[in-house]
Protein backbone atom coordinates (compact mmCIF):
# COMPACT_ATOMS: atom_id res chain seq x y z
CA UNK A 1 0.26 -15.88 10.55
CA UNK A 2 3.69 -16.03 12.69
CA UNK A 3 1.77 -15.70 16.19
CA UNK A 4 -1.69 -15.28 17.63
CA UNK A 5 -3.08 -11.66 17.77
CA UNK A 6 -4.83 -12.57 21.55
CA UNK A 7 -1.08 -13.75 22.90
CA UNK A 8 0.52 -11.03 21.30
CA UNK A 9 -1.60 -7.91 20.77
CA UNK A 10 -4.39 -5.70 22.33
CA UNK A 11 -6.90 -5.55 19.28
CA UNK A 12 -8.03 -2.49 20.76
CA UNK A 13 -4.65 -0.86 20.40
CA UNK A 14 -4.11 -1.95 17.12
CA UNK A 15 -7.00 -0.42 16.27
CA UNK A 16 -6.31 2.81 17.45
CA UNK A 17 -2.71 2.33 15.93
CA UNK A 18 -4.65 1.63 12.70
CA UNK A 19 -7.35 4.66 12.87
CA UNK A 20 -4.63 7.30 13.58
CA UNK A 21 -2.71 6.27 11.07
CA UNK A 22 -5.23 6.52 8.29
CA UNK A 23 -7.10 9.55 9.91
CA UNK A 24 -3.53 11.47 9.18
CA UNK A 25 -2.84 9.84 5.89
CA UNK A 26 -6.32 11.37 4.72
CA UNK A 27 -5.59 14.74 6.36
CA UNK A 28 -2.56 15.38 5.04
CA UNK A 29 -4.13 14.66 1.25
CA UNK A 30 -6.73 16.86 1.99
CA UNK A 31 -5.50 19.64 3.77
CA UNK A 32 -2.68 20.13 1.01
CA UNK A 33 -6.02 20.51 -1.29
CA UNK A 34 -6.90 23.40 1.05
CA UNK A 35 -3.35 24.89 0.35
CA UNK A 36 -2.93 24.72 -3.24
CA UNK A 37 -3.87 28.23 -3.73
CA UNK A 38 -1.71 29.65 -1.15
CA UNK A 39 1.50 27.19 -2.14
CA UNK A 40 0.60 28.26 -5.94
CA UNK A 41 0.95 32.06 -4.90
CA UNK A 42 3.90 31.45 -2.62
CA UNK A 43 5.64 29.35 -5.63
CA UNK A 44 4.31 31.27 -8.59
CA UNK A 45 2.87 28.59 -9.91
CA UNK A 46 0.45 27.60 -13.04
CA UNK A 47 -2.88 26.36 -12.24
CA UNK A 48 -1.29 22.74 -14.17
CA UNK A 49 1.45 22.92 -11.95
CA UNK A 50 0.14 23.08 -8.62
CA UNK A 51 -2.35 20.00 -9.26
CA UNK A 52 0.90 18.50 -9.33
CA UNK A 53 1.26 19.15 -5.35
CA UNK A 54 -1.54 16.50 -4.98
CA UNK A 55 -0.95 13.88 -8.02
CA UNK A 56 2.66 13.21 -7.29
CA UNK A 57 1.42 12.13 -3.96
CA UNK A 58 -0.80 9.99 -5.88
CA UNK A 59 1.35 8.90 -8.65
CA UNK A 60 4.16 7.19 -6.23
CA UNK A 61 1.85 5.59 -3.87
CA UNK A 62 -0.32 3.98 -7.17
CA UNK A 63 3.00 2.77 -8.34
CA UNK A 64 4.06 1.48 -5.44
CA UNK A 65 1.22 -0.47 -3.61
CA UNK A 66 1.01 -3.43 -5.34
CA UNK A 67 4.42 -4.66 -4.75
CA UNK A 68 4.47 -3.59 -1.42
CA UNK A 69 1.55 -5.31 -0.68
CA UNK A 70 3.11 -8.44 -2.03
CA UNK A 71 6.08 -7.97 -0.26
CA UNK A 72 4.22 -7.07 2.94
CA UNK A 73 2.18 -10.88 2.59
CA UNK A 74 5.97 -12.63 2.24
CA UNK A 75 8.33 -10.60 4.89
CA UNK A 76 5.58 -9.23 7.35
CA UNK A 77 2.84 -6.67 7.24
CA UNK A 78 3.56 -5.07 10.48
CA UNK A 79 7.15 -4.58 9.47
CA UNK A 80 6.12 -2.96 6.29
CA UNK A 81 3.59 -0.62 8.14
CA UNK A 82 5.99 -0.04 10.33
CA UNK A 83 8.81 1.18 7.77
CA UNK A 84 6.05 3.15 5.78
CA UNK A 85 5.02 5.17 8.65
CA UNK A 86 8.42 5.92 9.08
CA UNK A 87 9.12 7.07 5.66
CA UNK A 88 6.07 9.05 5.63
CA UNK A 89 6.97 10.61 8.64
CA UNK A 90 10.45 11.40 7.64
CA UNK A 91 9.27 13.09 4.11
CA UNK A 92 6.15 15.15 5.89
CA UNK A 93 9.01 16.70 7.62
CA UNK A 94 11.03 17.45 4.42
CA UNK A 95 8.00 18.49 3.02
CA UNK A 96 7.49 21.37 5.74
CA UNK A 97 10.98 22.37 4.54
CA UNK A 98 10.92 22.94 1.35
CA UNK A 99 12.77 25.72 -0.90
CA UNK A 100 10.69 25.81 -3.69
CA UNK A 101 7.61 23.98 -5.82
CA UNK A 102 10.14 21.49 -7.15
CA UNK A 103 11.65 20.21 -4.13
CA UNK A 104 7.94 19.90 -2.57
CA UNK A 105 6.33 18.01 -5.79
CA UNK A 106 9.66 15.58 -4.93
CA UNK A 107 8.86 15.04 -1.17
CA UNK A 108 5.10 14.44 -1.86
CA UNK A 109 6.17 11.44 -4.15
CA UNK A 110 8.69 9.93 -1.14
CA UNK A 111 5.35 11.02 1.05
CA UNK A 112 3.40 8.58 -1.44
CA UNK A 113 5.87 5.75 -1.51
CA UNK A 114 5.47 5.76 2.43
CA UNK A 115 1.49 6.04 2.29
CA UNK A 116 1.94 3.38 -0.38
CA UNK A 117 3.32 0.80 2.58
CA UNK A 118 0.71 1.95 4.70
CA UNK A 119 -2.38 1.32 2.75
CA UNK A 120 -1.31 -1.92 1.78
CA UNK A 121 -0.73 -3.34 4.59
CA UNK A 122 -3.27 -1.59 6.78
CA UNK A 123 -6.71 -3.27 5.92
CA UNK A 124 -5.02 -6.58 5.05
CA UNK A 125 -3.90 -6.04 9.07
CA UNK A 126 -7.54 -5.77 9.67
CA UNK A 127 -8.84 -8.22 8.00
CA UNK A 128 -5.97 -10.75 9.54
CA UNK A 129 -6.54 -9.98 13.15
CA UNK A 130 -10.47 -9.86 13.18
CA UNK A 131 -13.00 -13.12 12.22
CA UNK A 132 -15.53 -12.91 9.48
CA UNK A 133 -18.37 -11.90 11.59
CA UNK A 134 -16.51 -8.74 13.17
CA UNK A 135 -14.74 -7.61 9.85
CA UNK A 136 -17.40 -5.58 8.19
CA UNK A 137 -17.67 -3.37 11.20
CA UNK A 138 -13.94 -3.04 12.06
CA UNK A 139 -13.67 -2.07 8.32
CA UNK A 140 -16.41 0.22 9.18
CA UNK A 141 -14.31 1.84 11.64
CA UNK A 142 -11.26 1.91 10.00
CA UNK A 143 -12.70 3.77 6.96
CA UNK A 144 -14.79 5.84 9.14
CA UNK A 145 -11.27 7.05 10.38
CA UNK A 146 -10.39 8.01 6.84
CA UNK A 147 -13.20 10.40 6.41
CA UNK A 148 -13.03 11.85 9.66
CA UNK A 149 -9.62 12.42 8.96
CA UNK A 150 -11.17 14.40 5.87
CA UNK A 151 -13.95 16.13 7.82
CA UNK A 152 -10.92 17.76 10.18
CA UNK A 153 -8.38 18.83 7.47
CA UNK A 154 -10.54 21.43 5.93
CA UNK A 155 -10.88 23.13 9.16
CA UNK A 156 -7.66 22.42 10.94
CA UNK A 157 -5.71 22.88 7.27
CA UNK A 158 -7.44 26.01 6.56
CA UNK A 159 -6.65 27.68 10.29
CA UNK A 160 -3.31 26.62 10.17
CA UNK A 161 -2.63 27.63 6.39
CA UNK A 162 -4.27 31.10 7.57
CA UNK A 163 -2.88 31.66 10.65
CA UNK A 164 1.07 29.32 10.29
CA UNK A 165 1.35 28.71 7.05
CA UNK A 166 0.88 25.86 4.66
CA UNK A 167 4.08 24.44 6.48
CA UNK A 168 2.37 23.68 9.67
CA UNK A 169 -0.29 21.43 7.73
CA UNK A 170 3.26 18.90 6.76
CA UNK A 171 4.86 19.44 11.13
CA UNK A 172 1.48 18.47 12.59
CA UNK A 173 1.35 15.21 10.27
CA UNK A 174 5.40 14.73 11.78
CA UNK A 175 4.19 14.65 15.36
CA UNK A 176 1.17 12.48 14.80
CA UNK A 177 3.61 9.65 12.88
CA UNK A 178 6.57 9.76 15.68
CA UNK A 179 3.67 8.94 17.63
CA UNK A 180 2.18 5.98 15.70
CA UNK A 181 5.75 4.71 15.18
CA UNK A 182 6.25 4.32 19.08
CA UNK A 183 3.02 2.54 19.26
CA UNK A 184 3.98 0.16 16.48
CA UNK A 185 7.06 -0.62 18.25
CA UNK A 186 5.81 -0.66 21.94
CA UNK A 187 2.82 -2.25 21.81
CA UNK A 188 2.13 -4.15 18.64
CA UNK A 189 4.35 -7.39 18.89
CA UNK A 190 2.71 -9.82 16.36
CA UNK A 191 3.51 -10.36 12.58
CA UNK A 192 1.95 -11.74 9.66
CA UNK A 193 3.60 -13.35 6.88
CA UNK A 194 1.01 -16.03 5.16
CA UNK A 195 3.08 -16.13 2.01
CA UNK A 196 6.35 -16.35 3.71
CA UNK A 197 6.81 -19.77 1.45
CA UNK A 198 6.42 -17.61 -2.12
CA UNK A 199 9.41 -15.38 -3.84
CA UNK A 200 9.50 -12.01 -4.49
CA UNK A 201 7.97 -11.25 -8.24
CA UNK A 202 11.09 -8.44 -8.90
CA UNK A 203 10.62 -8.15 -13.01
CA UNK A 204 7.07 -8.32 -12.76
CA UNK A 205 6.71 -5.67 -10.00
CA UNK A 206 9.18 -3.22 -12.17
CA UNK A 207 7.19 -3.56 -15.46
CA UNK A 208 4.38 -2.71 -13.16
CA UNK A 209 5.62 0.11 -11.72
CA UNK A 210 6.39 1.45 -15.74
CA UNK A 211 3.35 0.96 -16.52
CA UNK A 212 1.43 3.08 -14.08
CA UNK A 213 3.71 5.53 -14.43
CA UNK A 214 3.65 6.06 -18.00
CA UNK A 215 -0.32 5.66 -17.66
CA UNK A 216 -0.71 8.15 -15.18
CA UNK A 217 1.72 10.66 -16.26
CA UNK A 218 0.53 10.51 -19.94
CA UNK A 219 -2.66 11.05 -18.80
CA UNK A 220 -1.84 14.43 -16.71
CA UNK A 221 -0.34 15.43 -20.46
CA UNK A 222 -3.41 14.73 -22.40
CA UNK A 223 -4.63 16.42 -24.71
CA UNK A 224 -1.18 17.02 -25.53
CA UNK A 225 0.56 14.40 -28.21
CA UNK A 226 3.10 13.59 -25.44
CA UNK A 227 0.32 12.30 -23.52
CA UNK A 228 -0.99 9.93 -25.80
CA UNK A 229 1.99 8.97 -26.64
CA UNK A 230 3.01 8.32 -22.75
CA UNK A 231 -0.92 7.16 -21.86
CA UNK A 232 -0.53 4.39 -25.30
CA UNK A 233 2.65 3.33 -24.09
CA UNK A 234 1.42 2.62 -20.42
CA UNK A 235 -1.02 0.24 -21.81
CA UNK A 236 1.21 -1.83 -23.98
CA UNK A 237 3.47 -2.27 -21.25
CA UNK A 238 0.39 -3.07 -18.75
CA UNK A 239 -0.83 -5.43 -21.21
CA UNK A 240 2.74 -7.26 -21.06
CA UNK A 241 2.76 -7.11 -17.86
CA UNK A 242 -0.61 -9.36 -17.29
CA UNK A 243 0.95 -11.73 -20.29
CA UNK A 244 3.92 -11.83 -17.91
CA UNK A 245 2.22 -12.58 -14.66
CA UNK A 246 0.12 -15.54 -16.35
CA UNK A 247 3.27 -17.38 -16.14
CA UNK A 248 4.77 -17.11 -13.15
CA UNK A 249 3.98 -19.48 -10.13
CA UNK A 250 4.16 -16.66 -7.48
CA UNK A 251 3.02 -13.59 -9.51
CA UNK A 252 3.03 -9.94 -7.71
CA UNK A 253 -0.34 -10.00 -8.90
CA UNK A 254 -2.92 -12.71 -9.10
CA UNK A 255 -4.61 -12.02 -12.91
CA UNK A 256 -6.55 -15.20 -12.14
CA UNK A 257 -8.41 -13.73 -9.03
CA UNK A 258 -9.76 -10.91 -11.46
CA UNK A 259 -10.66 -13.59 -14.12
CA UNK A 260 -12.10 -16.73 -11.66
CA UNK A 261 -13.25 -14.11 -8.90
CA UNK A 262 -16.14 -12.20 -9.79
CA UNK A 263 -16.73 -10.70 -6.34
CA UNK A 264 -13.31 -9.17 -6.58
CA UNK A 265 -13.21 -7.77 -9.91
CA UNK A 266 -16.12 -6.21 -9.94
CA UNK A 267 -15.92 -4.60 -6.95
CA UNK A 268 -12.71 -3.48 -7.86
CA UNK A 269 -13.88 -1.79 -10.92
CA UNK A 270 -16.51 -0.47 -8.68
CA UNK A 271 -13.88 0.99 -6.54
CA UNK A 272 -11.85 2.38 -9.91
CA UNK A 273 -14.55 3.83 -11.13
CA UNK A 274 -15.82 5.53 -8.41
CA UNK A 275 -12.76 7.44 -7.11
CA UNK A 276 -12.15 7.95 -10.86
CA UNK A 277 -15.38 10.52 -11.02
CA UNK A 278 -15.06 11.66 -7.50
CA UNK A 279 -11.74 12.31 -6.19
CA UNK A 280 -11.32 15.63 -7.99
CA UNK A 281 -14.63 17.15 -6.44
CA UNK A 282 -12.65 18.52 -3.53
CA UNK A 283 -9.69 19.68 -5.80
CA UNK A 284 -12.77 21.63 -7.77
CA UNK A 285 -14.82 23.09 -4.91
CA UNK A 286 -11.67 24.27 -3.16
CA UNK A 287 -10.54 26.05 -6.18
CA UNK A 288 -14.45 27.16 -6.42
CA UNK A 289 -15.02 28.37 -3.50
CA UNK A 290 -11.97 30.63 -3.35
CA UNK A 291 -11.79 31.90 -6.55
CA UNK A 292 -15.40 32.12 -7.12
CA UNK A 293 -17.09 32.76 -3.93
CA UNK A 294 -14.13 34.59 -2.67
CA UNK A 295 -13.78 32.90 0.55
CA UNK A 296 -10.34 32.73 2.97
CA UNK A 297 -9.00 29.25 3.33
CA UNK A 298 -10.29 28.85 6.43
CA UNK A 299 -14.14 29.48 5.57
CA UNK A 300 -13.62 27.38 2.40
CA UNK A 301 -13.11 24.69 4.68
CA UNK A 302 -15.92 24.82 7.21
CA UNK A 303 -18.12 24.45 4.03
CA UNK A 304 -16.54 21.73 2.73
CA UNK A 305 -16.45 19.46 5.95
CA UNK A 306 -19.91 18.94 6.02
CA UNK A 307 -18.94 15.90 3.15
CA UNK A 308 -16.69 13.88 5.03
CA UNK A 309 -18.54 14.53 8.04
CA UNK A 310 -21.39 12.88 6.58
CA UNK A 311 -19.11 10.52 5.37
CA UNK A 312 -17.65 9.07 8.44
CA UNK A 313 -20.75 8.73 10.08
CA UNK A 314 -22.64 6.68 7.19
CA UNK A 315 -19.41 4.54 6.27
CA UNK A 316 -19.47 3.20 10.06
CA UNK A 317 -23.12 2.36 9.62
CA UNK A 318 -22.96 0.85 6.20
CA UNK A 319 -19.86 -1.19 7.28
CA UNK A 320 -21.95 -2.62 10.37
CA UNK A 321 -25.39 -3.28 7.65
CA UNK A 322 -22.59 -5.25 5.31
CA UNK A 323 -22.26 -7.54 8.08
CA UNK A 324 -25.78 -8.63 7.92
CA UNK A 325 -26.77 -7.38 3.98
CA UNK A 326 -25.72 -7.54 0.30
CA UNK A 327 -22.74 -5.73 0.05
CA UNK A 328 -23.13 -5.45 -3.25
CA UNK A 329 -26.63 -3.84 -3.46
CA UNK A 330 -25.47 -1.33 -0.98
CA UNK A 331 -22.18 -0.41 -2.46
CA UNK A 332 -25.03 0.27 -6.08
CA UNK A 333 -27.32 1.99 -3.50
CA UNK A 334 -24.26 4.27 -2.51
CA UNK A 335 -22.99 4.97 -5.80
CA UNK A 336 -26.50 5.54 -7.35
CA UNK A 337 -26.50 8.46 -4.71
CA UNK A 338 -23.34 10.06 -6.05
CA UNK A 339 -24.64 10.04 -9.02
CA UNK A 340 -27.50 12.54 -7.44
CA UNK A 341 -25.21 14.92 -5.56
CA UNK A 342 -22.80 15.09 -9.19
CA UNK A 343 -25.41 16.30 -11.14
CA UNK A 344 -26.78 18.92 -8.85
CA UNK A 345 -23.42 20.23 -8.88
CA UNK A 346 -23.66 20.69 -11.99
CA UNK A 347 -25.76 23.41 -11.73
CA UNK A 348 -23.45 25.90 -9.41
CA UNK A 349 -22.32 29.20 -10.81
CA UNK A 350 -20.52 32.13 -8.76
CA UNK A 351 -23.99 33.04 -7.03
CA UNK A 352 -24.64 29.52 -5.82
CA UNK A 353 -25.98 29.79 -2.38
CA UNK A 354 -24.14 28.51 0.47
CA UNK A 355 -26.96 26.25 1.48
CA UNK A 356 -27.42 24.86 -1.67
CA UNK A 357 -23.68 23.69 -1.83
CA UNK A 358 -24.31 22.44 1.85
CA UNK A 359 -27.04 19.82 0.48
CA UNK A 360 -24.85 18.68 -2.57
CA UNK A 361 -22.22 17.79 -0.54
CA UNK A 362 -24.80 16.38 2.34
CA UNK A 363 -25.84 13.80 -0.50
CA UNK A 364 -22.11 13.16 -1.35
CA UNK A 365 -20.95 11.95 1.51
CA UNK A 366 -23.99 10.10 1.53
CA UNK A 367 -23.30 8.24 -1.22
CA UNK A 368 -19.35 7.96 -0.74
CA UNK A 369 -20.49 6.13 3.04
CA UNK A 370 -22.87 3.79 1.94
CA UNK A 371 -20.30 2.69 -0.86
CA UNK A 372 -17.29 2.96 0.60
CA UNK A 373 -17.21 0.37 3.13
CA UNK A 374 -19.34 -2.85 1.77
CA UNK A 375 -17.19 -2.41 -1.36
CA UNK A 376 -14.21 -2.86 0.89
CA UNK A 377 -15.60 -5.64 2.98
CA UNK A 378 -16.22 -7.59 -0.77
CA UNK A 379 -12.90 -7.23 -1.34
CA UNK A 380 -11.38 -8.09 1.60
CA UNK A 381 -13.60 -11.30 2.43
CA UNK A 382 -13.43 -12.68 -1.16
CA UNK A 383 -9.73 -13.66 -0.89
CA UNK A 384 -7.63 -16.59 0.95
CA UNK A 385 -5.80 -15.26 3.36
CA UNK A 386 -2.52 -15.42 1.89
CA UNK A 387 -4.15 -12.80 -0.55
CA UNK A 388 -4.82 -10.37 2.10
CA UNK A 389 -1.97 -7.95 1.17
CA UNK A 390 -2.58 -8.10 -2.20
CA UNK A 391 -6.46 -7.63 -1.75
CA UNK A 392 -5.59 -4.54 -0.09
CA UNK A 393 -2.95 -3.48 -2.17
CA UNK A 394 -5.48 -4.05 -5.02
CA UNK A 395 -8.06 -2.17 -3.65
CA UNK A 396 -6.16 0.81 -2.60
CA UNK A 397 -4.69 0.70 -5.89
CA UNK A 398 -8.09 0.85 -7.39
CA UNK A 399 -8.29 3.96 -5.15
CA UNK A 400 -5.24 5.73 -6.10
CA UNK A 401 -5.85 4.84 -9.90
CA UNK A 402 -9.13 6.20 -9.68
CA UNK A 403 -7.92 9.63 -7.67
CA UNK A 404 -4.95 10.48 -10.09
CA UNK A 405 -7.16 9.36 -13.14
CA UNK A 406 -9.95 12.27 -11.48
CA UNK A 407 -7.33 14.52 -11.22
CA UNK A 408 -5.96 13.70 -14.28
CA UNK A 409 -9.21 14.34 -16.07
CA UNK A 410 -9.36 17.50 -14.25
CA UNK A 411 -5.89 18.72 -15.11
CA UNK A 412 -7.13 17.67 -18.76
CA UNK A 413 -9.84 20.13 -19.06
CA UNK A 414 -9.07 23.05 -17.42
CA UNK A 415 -6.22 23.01 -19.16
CA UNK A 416 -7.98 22.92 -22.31
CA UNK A 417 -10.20 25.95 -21.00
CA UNK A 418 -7.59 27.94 -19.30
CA UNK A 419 -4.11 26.83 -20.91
CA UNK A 420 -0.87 27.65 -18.93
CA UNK A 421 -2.96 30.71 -17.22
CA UNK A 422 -3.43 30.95 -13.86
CA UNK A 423 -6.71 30.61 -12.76
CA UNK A 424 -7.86 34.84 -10.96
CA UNK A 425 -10.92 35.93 -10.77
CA UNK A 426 -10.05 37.87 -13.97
CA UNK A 427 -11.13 34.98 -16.02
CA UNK A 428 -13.32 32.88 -12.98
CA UNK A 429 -16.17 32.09 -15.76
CA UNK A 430 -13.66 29.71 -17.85
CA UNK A 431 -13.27 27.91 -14.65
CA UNK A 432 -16.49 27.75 -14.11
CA UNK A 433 -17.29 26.59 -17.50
CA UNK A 434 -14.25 23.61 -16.88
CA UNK A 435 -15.88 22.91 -13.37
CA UNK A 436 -19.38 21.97 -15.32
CA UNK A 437 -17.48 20.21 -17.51
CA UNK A 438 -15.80 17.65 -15.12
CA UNK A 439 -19.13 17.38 -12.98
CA UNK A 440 -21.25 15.76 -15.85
CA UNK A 441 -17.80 13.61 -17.35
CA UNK A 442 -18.25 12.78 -13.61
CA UNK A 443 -21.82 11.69 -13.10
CA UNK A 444 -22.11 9.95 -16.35
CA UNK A 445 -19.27 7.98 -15.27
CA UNK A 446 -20.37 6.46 -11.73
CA UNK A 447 -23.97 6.58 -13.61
CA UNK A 448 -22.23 3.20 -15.47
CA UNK A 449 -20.47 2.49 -12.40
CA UNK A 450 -23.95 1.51 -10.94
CA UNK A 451 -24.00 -1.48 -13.24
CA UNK A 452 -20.57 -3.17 -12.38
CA UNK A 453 -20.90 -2.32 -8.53
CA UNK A 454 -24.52 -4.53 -8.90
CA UNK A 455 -22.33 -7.38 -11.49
CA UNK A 456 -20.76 -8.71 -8.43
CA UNK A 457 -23.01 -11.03 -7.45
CA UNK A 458 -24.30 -11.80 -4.39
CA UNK A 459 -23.18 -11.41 -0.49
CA UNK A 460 -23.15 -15.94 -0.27
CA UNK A 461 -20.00 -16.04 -2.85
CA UNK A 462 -17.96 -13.21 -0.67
CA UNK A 463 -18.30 -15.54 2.66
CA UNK A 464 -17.99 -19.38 0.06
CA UNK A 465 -14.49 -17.64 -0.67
CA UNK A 466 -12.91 -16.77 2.90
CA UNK A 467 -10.65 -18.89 3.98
């Protein structure tokens, strides 16, 4: 680290710097989710094509993180943060001003290569200003942050898409970053560069960048033989892309801190999994409850808050206990609980009652807390800490994986119920029938994702690795 954060920084402000930042980095994602329907109708667009409003997002900001989070550990984290929230900013903007569904799918990906800077720099930020003892419950906060930044944008997204226009969901995300990006440069002078010594892995951070895109665009074609040809091809190159980094003295990413670091690849595959069966839940009960309930936008988001809001109050309590307890065993505890609230979603049909889709998402968010934020803290603390960046590159790549992957899997099969068609209440039973579909491919999947949260280990080998 260049200079101390007590000469140089209020950690209080930094904080708040942090929090805002990530509260409107989860808004935006899922207040857009909120205005699918209405964008779709405004750009005649295909049920396929408008999931494409959220996974280009996605796709850019999963290709992206890694090397950014590299290149955030050599030339400065803050300065990378810094840049990303002004990209981000700059491409909300365009977003609000776009023509037509093209232009906007193209300014969510710029959107995602800012977010991409962001996220892997932001916990690694964290984790290098606060000591081991305070990190689980600044993590706590940070991620708490995240869902609260969820638990507002049904609400807030759904008035403004109602009573503005799905515009105003992209200006109010402009103001918010002008004002981060003052604070950044105001008030937060310290850097962090504890791999200043190390090169820049170019060639390896390309073929990774091909990889993940021909992975996750193949998969958003499958079942289609483009897509497994695309999804095959991602693979091979992946797989030569780990034979390449093997090699290399200062790789963009460590292979032998999955293979010699059980803490962190496990809960890494914890962390894949997980957003793997869960991410497209929102995407699904948005779609649900205004096509099938036949609520406005704004309604269909006072229902679904109650998730995140759950959400942000259990992750700030769970990150607090993973001070003090296995995070392991509560990350399992956590997912174990998803598990739950997946299958008794399983069960909803068009005359669901409100209060019944209340207590499935109650038990979501209960589940998504507890998890979320031990899983973190075993990431972060199992690393030296010229790994930071990478650790939190890696684990919000694990994130973004797993959220493109759900919504790729989603994409998958209601396209194999519904086709190009869009989705009316003319034929509301095939989605249905698609939405049962993707709950149990769901549970069954963090159902195994129990088994390599608890193959971690134990808390003592997290804390033996900090350095």
């Amino acid at each position: 680290m260049e200079s101390t954060h007590s000469e140089q920084i209020n950690p209080t402000v930094l904080m708040a710097i942090l929090m805002v930042t990530l509260f409107f980095n989860a808004f935006m994602g899922a207040a857009v989710n909120i205005a699918i329907p209405i964008i779709a109708k405004d750009f005649s667009m295909s049920a396929v094509e408008s999931s494409w409003v959220a996974m280009s997002f996605l796709l850019s900001s999963a290709m992206f993180l890694l090397p950014f989070g590299k290149i955030g550990d050599i030339y400065g984290r803050k300065k990378i943060f810094l840049i990303g929230n002004i990209i981000f900013t700059l491409s909300s903007f365009l977003c609000a001003l776009s023509p037509n569904s093209l232009t906007l799918i193209v300014f969510r990906f710029f959107q995602g290569i800012g977010g991409s800077m962001i996220m892997g720099t932001g916990m690694a930020i964290v984790t290098s200003v606060f000591p081991p003892k305070e990190r689980g419950r600044m993590l706590g906060l940070v991620v708490s942050s995240v869902y609260l930044g969820l638990t507002a944008a049904p609400v807030i997204g759904g008035i403004l898409t109602q009573t503005l226009g799905w515009h105003s969901i992209f200006l109010i995300s402009v103001f918010a970053g002008i004002f981060v990006i003052l604070g950044i440069v105001l008030k937060i002078k310290a850097e962090w560069r504890d791999s200043k010594h190390e090169n820049l892995d170019i060639n390896g951070s390309i073929i990774y960048m091909a990889a993940i895109f021909l992975i996750m665009y193949g998969f958003s074609k499958l079942p289609d033989n483009l897509g497994i040809v695309l999804s095959v091809s991602g693979v091979a190159v992946f797989v030569l892309f780990v034979l390449y980094e093997r090699k290399l003295e200062f790789p963009v990413l460590n292979i032998q801190l999955f293979l010699r670091n059980r803490v962190f690849a496990f809960s890494n595959l914890a962390a894949l999994i997980n957003y793997s069966a869960t991410f497209a839940v929102t995407f699904i009960m948005s779609l649900y409850l205004q096509y099938a309930k036949g609520l406005q936008p704004r309604d269909a988001g006072m229902l679904l808050i109650t998730q995140p809001a759950v959400m942000a109050v259990t992750a700030s309590i769970a990150g607090r206990l993973s001070d003090k307890f296995d995070s392991g065993i509560l990350s399992s505890i956590g997912m174990a609980i998803i598990v739950i609230g997946l299958v008794l979603l399983y069960a909803i049909d068009a005359g669901t009652s409100n209060i019944f889709l209340i207590s499935c998402l109650v038990v979501l968010g209960l589940g998504f807390g507890i998890f979320s934020s031990p899983n973190t803290h075993s990431v972060m603390g199992s690393v030296q800490k010229s790994q930071l960046g990478i650790a939190s590159a890696t684990i919000s790549t694990m994130r973004l994986l797993g959220q493109i992957s759900s919504m790729a899997i989603a994409t998958m099969v209601i396209h194999v119920f519904h086709g190009e068609a869009k989705i009316s209440s003319a034929n509301v039973d095939l989605f249905l029938h698609s939405s049962k579909v993707i709950f149990l491919i769901s549970a069954i999947m963090c159902f195994f994702g129990v088994f390599a949260s608890l193959a971690r280990g134990n808390k003592k080998l997290v804390e033996d690795a900090v350095v």
